[in-house]
Structure formats: C-alpha cells, structure tokens
PDB file of N, CA and C in Angstrom:
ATOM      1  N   UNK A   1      89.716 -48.306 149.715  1.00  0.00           N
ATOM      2  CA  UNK A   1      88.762 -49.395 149.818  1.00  0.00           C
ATOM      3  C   UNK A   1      87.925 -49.422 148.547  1.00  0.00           C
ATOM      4  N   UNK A   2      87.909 -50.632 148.135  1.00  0.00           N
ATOM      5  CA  UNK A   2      86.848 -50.584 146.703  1.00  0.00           C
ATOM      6  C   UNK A   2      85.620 -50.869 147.159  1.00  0.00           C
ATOM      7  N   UNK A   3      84.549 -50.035 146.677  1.00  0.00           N
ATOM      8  CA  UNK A   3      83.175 -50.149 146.958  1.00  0.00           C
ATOM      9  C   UNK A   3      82.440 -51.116 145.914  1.00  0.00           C
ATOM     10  N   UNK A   4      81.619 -51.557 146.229  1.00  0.00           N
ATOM     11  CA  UNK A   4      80.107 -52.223 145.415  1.00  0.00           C
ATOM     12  C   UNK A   4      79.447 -51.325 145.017  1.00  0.00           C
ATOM     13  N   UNK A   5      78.692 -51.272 143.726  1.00  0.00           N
ATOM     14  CA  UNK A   5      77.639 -49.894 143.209  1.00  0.00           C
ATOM     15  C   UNK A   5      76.753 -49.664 144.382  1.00  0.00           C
ATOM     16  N   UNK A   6      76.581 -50.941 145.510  1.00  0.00           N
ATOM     17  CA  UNK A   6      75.543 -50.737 146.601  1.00  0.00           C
ATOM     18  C   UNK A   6      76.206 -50.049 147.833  1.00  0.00           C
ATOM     19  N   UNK A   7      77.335 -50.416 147.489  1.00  0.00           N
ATOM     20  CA  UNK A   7      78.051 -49.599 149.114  1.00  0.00           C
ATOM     21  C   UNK A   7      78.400 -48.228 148.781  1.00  0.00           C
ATOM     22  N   UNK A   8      78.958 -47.931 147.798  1.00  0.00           N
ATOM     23  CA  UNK A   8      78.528 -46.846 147.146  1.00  0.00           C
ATOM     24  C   UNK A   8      77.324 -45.808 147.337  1.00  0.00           C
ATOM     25  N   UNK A   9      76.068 -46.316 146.877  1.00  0.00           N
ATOM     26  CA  UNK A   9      74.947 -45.380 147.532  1.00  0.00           C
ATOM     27  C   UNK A   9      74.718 -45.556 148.133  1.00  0.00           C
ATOM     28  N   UNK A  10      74.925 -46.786 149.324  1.00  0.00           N
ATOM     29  CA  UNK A  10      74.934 -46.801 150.816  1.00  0.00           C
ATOM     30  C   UNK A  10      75.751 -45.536 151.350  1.00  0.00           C
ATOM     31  N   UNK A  11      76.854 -45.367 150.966  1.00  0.00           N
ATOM     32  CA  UNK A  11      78.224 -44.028 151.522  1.00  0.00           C
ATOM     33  C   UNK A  11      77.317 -43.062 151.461  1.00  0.00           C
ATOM     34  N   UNK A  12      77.051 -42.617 150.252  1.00  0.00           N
ATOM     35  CA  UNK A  12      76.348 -41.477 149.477  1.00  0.00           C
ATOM     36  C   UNK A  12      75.389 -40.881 150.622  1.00  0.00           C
ATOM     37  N   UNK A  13      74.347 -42.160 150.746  1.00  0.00           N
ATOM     38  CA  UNK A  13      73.063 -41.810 151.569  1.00  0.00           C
ATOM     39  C   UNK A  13      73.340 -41.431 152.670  1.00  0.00           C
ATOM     40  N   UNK A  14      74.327 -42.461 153.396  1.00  0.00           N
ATOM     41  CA  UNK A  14      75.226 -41.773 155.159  1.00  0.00           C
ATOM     42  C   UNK A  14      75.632 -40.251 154.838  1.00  0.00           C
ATOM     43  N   UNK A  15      76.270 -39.741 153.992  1.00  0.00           N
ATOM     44  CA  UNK A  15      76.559 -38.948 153.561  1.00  0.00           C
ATOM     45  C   UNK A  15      75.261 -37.771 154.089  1.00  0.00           C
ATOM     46  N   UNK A  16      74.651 -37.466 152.882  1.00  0.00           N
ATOM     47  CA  UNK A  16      73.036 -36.978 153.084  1.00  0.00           C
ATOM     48  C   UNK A  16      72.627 -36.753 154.111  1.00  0.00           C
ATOM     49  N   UNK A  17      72.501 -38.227 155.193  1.00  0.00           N
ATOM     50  CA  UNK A  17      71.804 -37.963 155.954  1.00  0.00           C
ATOM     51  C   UNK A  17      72.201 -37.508 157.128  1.00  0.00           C
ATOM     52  N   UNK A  18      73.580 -37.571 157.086  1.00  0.00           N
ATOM     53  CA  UNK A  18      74.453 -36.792 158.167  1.00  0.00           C
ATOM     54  C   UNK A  18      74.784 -35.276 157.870  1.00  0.00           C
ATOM     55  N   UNK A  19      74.511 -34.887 156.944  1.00  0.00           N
ATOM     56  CA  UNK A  19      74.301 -33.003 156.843  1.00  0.00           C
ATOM     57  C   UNK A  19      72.880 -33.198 157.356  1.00  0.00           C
ATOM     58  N   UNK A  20      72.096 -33.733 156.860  1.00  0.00           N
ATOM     59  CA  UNK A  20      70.692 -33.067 157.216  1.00  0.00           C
ATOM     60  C   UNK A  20      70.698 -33.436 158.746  1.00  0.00           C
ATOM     61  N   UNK A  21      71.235 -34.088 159.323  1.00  0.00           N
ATOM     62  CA  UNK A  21      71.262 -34.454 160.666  1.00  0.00           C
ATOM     63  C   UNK A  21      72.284 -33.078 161.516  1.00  0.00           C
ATOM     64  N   UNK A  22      73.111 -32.653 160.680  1.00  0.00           N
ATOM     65  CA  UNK A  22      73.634 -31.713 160.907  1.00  0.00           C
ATOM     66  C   UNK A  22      72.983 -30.126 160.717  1.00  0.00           C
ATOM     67  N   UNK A  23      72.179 -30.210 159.861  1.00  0.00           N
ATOM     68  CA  UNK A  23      71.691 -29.103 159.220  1.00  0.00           C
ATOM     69  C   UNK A  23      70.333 -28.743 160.500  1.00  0.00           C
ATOM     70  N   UNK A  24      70.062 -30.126 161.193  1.00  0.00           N
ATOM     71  CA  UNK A  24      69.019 -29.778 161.622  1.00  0.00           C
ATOM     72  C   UNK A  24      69.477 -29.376 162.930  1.00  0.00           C
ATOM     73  N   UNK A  25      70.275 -29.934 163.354  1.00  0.00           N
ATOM     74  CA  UNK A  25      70.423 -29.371 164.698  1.00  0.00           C
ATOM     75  C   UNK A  25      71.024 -28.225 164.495  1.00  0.00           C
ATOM     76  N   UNK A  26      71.972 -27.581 163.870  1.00  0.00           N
ATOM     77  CA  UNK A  26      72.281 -26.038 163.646  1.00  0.00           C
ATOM     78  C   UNK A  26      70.633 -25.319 163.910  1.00  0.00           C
ATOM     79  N   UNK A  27      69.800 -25.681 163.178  1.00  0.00           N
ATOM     80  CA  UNK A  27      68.992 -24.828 162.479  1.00  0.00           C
ATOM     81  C   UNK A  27      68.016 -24.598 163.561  1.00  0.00           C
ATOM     82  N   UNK A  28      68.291 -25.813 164.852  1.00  0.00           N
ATOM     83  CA  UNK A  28      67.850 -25.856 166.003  1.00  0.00           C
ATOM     84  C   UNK A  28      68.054 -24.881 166.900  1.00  0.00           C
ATOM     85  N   UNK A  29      70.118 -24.910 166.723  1.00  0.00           N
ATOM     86  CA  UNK A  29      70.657 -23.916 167.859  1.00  0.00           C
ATOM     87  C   UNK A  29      69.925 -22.582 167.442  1.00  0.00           C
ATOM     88  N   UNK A  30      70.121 -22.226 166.204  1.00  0.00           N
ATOM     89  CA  UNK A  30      69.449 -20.889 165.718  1.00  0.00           C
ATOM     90  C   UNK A  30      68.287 -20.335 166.183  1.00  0.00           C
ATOM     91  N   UNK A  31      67.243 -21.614 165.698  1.00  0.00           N
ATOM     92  CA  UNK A  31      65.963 -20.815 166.555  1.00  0.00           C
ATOM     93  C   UNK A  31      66.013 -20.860 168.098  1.00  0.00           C
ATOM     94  N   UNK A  32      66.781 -21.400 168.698  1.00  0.00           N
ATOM     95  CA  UNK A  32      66.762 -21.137 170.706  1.00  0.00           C
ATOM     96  C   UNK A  32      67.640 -19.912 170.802  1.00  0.00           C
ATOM     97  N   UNK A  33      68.046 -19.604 170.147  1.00  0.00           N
ATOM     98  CA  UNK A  33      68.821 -18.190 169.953  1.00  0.00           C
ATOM     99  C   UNK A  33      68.047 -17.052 170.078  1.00  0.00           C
ATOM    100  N   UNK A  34      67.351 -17.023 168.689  1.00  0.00           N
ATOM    101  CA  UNK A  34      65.997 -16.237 168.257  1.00  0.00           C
ATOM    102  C   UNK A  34      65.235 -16.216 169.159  1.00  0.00           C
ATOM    103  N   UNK A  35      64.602 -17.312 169.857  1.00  0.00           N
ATOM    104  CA  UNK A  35      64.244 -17.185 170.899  1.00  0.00           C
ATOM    105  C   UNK A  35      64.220 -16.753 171.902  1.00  0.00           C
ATOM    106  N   UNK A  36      65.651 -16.707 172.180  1.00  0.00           N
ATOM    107  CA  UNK A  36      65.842 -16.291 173.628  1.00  0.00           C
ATOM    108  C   UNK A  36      66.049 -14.926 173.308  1.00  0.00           C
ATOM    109  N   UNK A  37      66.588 -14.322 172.572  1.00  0.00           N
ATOM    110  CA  UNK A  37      66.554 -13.068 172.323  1.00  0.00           C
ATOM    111  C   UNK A  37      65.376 -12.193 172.680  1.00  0.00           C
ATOM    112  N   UNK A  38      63.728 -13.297 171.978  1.00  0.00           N
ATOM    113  CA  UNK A  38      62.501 -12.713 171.583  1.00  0.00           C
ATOM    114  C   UNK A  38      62.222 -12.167 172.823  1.00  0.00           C
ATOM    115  N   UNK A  39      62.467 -13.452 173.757  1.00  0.00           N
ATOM    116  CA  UNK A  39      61.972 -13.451 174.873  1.00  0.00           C
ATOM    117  C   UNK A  39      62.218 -11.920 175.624  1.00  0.00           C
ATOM    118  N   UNK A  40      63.848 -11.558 175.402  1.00  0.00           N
ATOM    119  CA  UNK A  40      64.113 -10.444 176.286  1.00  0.00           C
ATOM    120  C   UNK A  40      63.768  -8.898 175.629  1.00  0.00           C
ATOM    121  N   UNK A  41      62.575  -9.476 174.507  1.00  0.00           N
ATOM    122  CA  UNK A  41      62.216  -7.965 174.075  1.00  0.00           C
ATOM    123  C   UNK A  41      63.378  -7.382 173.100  1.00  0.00           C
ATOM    124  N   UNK A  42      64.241  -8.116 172.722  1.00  0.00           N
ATOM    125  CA  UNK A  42      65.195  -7.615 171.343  1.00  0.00           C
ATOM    126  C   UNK A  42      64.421  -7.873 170.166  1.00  0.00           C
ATOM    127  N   UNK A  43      64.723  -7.205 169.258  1.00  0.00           N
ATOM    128  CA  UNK A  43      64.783  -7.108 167.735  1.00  0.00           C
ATOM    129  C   UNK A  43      65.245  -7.848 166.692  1.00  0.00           C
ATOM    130  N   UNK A  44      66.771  -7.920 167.417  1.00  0.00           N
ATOM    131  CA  UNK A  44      68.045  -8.935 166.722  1.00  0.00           C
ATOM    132  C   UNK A  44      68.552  -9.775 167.128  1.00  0.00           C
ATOM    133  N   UNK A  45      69.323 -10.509 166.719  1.00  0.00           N
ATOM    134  CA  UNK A  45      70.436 -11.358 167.144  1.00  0.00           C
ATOM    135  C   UNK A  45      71.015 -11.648 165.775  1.00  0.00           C
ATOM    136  N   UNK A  46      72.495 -12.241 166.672  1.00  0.00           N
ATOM    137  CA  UNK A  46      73.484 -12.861 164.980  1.00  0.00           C
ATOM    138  C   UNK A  46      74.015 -14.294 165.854  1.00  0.00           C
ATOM    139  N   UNK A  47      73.809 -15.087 165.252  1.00  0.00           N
ATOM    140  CA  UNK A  47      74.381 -16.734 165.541  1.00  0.00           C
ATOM    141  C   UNK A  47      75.751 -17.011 164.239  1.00  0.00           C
ATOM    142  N   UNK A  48      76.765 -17.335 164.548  1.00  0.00           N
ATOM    143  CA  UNK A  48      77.962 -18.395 164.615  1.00  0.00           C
ATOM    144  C   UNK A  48      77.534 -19.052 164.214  1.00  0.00           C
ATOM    145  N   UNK A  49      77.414 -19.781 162.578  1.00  0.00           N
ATOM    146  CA  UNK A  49      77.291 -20.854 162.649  1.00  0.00           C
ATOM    147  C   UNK A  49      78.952 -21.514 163.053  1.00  0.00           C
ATOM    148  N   UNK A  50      78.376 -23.464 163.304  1.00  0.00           N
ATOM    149  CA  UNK A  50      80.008 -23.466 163.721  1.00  0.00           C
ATOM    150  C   UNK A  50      80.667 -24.082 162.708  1.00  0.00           C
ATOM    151  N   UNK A  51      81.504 -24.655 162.913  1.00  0.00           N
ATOM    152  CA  UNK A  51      82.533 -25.144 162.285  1.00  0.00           C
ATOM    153  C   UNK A  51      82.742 -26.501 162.295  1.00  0.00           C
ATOM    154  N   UNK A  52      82.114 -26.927 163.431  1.00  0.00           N
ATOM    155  CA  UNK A  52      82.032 -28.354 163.432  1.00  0.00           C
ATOM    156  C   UNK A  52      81.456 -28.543 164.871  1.00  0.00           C
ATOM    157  N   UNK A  53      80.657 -29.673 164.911  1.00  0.00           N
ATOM    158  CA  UNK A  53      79.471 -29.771 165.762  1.00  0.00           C
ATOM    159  C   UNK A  53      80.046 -31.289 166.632  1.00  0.00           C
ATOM    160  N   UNK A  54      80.576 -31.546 167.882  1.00  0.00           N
ATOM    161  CA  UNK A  54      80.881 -32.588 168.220  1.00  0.00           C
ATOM    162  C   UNK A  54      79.697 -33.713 168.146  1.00  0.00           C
ATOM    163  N   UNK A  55      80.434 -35.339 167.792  1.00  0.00           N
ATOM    164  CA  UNK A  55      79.424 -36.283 167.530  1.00  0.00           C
ATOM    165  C   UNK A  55      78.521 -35.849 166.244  1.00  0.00           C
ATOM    166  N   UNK A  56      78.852 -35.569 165.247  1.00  0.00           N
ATOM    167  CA  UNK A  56      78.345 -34.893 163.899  1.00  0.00           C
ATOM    168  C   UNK A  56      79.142 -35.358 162.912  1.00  0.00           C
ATOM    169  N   UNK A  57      78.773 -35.544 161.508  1.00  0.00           N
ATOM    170  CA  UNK A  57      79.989 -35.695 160.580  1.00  0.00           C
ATOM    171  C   UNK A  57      81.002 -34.440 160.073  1.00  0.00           C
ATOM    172  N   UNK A  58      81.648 -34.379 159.350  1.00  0.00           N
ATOM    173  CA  UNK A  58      82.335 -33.035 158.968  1.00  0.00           C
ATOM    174  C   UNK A  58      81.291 -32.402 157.940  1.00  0.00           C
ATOM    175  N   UNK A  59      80.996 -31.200 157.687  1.00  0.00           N
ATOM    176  CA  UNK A  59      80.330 -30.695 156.824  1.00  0.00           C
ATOM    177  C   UNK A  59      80.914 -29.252 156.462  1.00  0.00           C
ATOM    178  N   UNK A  60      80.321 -29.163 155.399  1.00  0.00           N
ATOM    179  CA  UNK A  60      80.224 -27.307 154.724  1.00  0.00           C
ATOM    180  C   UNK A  60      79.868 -26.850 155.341  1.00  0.00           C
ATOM    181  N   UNK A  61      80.563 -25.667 156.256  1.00  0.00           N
ATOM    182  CA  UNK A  61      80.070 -24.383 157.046  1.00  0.00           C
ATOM    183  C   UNK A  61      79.486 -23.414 155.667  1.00  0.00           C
ATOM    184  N   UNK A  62      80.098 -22.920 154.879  1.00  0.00           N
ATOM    185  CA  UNK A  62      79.161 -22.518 153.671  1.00  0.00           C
ATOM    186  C   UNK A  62      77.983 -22.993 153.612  1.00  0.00           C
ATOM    187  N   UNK A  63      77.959 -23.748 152.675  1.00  0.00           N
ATOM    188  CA  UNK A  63      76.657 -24.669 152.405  1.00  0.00           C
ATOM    189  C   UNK A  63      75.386 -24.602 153.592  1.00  0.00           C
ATOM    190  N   UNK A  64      75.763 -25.004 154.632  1.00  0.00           N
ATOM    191  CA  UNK A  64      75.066 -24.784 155.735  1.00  0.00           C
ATOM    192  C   UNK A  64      74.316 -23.657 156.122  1.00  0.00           C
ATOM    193  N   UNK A  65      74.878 -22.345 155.900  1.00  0.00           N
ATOM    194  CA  UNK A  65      74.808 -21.194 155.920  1.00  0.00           C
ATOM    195  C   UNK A  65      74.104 -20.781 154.873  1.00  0.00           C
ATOM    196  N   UNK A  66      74.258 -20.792 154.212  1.00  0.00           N
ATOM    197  CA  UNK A  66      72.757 -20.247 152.687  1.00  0.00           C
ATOM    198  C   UNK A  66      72.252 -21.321 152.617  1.00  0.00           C
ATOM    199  N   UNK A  67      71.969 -22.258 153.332  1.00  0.00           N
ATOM    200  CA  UNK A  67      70.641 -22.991 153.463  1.00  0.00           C
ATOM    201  C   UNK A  67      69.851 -22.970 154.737  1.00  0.00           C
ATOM    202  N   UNK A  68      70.381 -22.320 155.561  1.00  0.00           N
ATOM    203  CA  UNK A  68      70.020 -21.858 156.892  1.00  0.00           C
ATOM    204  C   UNK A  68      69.339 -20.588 156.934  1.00  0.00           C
ATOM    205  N   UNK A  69      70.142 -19.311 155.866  1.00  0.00           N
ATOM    206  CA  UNK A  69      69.887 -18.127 155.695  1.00  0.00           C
ATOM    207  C   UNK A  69      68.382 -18.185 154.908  1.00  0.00           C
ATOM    208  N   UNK A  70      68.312 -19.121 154.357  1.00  0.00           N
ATOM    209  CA  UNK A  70      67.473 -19.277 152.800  1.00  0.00           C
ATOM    210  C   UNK A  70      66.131 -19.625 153.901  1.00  0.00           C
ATOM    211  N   UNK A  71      66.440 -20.678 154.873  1.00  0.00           N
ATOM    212  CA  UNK A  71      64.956 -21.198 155.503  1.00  0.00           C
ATOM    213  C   UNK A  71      64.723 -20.241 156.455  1.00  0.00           C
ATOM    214  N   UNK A  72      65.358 -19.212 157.308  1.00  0.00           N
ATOM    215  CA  UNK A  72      65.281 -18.146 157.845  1.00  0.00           C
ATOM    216  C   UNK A  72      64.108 -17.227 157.240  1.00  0.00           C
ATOM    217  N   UNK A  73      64.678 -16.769 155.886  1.00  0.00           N
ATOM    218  CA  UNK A  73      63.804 -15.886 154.888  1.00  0.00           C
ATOM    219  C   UNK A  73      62.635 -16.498 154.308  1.00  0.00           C
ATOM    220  N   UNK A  74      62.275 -18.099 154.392  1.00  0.00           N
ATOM    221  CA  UNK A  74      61.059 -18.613 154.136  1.00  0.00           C
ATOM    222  C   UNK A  74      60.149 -18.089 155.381  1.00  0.00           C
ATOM    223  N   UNK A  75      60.431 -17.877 156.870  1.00  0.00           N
ATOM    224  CA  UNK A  75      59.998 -17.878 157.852  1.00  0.00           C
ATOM    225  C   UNK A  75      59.978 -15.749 158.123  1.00  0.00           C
ATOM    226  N   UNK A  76      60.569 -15.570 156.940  1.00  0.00           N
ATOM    227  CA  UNK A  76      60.002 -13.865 156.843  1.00  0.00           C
ATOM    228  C   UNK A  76      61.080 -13.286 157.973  1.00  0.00           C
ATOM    229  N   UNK A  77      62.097 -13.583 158.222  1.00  0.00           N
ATOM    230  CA  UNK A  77      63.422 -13.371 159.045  1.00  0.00           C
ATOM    231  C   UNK A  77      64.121 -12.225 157.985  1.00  0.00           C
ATOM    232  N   UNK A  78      64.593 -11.167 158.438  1.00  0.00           N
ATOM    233  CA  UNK A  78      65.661 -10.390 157.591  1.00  0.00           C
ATOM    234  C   UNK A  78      66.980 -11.203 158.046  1.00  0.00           C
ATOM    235  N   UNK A  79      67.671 -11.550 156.828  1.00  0.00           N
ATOM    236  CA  UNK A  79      68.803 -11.955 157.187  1.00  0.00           C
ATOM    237  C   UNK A  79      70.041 -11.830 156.406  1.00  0.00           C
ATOM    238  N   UNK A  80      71.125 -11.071 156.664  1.00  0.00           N
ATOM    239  CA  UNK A  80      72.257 -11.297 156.205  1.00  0.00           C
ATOM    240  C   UNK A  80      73.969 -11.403 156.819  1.00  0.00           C
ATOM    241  N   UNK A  81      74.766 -11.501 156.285  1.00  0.00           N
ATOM    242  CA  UNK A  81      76.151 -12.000 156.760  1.00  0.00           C
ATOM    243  C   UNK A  81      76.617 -10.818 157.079  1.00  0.00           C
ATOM    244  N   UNK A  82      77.622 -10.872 158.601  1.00  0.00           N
ATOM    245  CA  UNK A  82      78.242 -10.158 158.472  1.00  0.00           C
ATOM    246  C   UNK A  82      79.479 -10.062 158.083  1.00  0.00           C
ATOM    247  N   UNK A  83      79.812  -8.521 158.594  1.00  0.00           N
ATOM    248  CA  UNK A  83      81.183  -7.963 157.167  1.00  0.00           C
ATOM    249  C   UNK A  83      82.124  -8.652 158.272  1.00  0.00           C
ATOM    250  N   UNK A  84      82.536  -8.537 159.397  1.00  0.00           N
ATOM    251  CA  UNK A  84      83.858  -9.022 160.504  1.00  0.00           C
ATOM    252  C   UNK A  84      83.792 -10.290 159.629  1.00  0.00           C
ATOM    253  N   UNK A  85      82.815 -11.338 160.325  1.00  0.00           N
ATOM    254  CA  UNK A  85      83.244 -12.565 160.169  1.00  0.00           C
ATOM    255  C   UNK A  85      82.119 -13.239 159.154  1.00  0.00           C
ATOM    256  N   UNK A  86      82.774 -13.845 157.955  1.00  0.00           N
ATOM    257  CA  UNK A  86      81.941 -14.847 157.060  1.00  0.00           C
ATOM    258  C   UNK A  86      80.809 -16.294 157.890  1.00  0.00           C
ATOM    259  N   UNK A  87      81.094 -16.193 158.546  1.00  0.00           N
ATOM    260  CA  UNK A  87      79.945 -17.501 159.354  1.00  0.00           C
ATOM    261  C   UNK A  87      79.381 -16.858 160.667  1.00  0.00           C
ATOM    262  N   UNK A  88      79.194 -15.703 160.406  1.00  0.00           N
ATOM    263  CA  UNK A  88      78.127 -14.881 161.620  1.00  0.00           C
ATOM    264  C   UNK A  88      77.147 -14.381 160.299  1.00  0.00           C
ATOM    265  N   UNK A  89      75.840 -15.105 160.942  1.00  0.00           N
ATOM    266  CA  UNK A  89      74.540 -14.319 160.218  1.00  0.00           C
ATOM    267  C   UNK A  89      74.015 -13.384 161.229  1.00  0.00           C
ATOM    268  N   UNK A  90      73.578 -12.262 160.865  1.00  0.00           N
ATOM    269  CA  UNK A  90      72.157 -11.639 161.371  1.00  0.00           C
ATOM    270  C   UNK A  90      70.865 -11.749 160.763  1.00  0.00           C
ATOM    271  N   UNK A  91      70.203 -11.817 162.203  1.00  0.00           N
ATOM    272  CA  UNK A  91      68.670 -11.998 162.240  1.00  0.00           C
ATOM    273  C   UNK A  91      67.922 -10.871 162.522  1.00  0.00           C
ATOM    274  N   UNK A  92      67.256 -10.191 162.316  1.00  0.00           N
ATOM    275  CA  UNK A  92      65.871  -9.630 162.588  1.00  0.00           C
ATOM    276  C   UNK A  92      64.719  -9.802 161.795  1.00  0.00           C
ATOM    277  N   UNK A  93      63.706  -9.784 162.966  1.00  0.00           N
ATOM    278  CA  UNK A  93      62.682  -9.400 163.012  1.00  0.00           C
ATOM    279  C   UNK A  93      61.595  -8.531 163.289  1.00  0.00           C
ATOM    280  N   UNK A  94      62.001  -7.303 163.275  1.00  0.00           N
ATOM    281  CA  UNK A  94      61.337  -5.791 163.654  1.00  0.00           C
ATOM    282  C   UNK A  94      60.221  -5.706 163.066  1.00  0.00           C
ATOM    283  N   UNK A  95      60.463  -6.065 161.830  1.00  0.00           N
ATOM    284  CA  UNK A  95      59.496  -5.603 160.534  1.00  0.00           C
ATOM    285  C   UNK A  95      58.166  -6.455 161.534  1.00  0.00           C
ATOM    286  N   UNK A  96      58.098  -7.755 161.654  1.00  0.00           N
ATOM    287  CA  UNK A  96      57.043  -8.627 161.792  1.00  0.00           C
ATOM    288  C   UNK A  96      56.585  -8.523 163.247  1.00  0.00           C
ATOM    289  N   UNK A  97      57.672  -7.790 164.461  1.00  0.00           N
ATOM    290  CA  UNK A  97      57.217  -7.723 165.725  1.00  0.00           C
ATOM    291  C   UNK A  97      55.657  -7.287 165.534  1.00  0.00           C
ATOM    292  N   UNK A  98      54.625  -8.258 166.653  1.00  0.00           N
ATOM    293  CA  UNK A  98      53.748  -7.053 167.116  1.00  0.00           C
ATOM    294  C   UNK A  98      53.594  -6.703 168.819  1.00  0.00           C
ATOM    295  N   UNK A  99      52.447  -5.875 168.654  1.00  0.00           N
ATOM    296  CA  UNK A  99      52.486  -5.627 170.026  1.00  0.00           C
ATOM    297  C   UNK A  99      50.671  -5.985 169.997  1.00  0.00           C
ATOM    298  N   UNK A 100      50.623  -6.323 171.507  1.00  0.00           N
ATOM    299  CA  UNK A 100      49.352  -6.619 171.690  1.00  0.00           C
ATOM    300  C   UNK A 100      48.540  -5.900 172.823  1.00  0.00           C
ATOM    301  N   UNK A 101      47.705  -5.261 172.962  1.00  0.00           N
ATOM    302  CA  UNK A 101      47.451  -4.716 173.588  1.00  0.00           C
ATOM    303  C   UNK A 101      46.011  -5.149 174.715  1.00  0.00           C
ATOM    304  N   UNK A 102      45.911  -4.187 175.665  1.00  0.00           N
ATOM    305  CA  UNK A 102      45.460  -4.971 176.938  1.00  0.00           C
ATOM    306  C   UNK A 102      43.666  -5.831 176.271  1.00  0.00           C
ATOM    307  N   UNK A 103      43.455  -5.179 175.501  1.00  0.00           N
ATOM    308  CA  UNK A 103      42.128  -5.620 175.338  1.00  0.00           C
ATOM    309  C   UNK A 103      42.255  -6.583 174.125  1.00  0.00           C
ATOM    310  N   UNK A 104      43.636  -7.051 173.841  1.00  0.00           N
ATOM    311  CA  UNK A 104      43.807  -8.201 172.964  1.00  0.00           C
ATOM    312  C   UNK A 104      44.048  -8.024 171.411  1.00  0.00           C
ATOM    313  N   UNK A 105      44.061  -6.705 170.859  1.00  0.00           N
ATOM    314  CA  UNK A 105      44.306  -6.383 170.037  1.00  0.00           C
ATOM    315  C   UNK A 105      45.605  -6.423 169.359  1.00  0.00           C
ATOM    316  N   UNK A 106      45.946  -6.834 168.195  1.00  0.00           N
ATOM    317  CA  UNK A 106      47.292  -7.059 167.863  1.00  0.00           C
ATOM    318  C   UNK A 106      47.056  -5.534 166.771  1.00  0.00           C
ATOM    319  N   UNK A 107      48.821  -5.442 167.012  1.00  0.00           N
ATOM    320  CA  UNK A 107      49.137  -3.909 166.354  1.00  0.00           C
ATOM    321  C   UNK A 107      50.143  -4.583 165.876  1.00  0.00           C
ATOM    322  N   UNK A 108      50.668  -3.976 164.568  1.00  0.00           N
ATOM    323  CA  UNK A 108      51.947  -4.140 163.497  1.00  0.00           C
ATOM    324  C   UNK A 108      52.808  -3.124 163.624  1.00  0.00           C
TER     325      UNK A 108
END
C-alpha cells in the first residue's frame, strides 16, 4: 500500500501508541504481582513477561523488558533476568521492606 507523508506518521503514531498501550498494561500485570506477593509477606517474586498480550498489537518482548526492568529500578526494585529463561525478571524488595511496630514506629 502506498502511504501519504500523513498516513505515514499517522502508522508511525498507531505504532507508538500501541507499545505504550502495551507497555502499560504489562507494567500493570507486574505491579499486581508485586503486590500480591507483598501482601503474603514475601520478599520476591519473578513475572513472565509475555509474548504477546491478546487484543494488543505485536511488540518487542525485549524492548519491553529493559524498559520495564529500567522503571522497576526508578521505583528502588532490585531487579534482574533470569539465567533459565530470557523473559523472566526478578523482583525484590528486601532492602526497602519495613516493619512497623505496635506503637507506630517504622524500622528499616
């Protein structure tokens, strides 16, 4: 199909905005993960990213992944890949757990 210079960065922009539409809901599943983990008093977890997300466009499982890992570590998350499988990250947060104690005191 021949494009117009406008349909063109029309593509482009669909493009864009369907990773970040993608990027966000990954980045979604991740933290209900983290979450639910927190909840049960763990330390860790490792999330899958996937491979393809139904009703989503196709995207970079790479790409996705060190930009996922990257906003993880803005949020002070230890995070790295594991050795089995290239699209399993681990998460912890040990370092940053606290504990709070009865008279309201937070401990590190």
């Amino acid at each position: 199909m021949n494009y117009t210079a406008r349909q063109a960065f029309h593509m482009s922009n669909q493009v864009l905005n369907n990773f970040e539409a993608v990027y966000t809901h990954v980045a979604f599943m991740c933290m209900e993960n983290i979450q639910r983990y927190a909840e049960f008093h763990f330390n860790s977890c490792t999330f899958k990213i996937p491979t393809y997300v139904m009703g989503f466009a196709v995207f970079d499982s790479m790409k996705l992944k060190a930009r996922l890992k990257k906003h993880l570590r803005s949020l002070e998350y230890k995070v790295h890949t594991s050795k089995e499988d290239r699209r399993i990250i681990c998460v912890s947060w040990k370092h940053i757990a606290r504990t709070v104690l009865s008279d309201g005191t937070l401990i590190r």
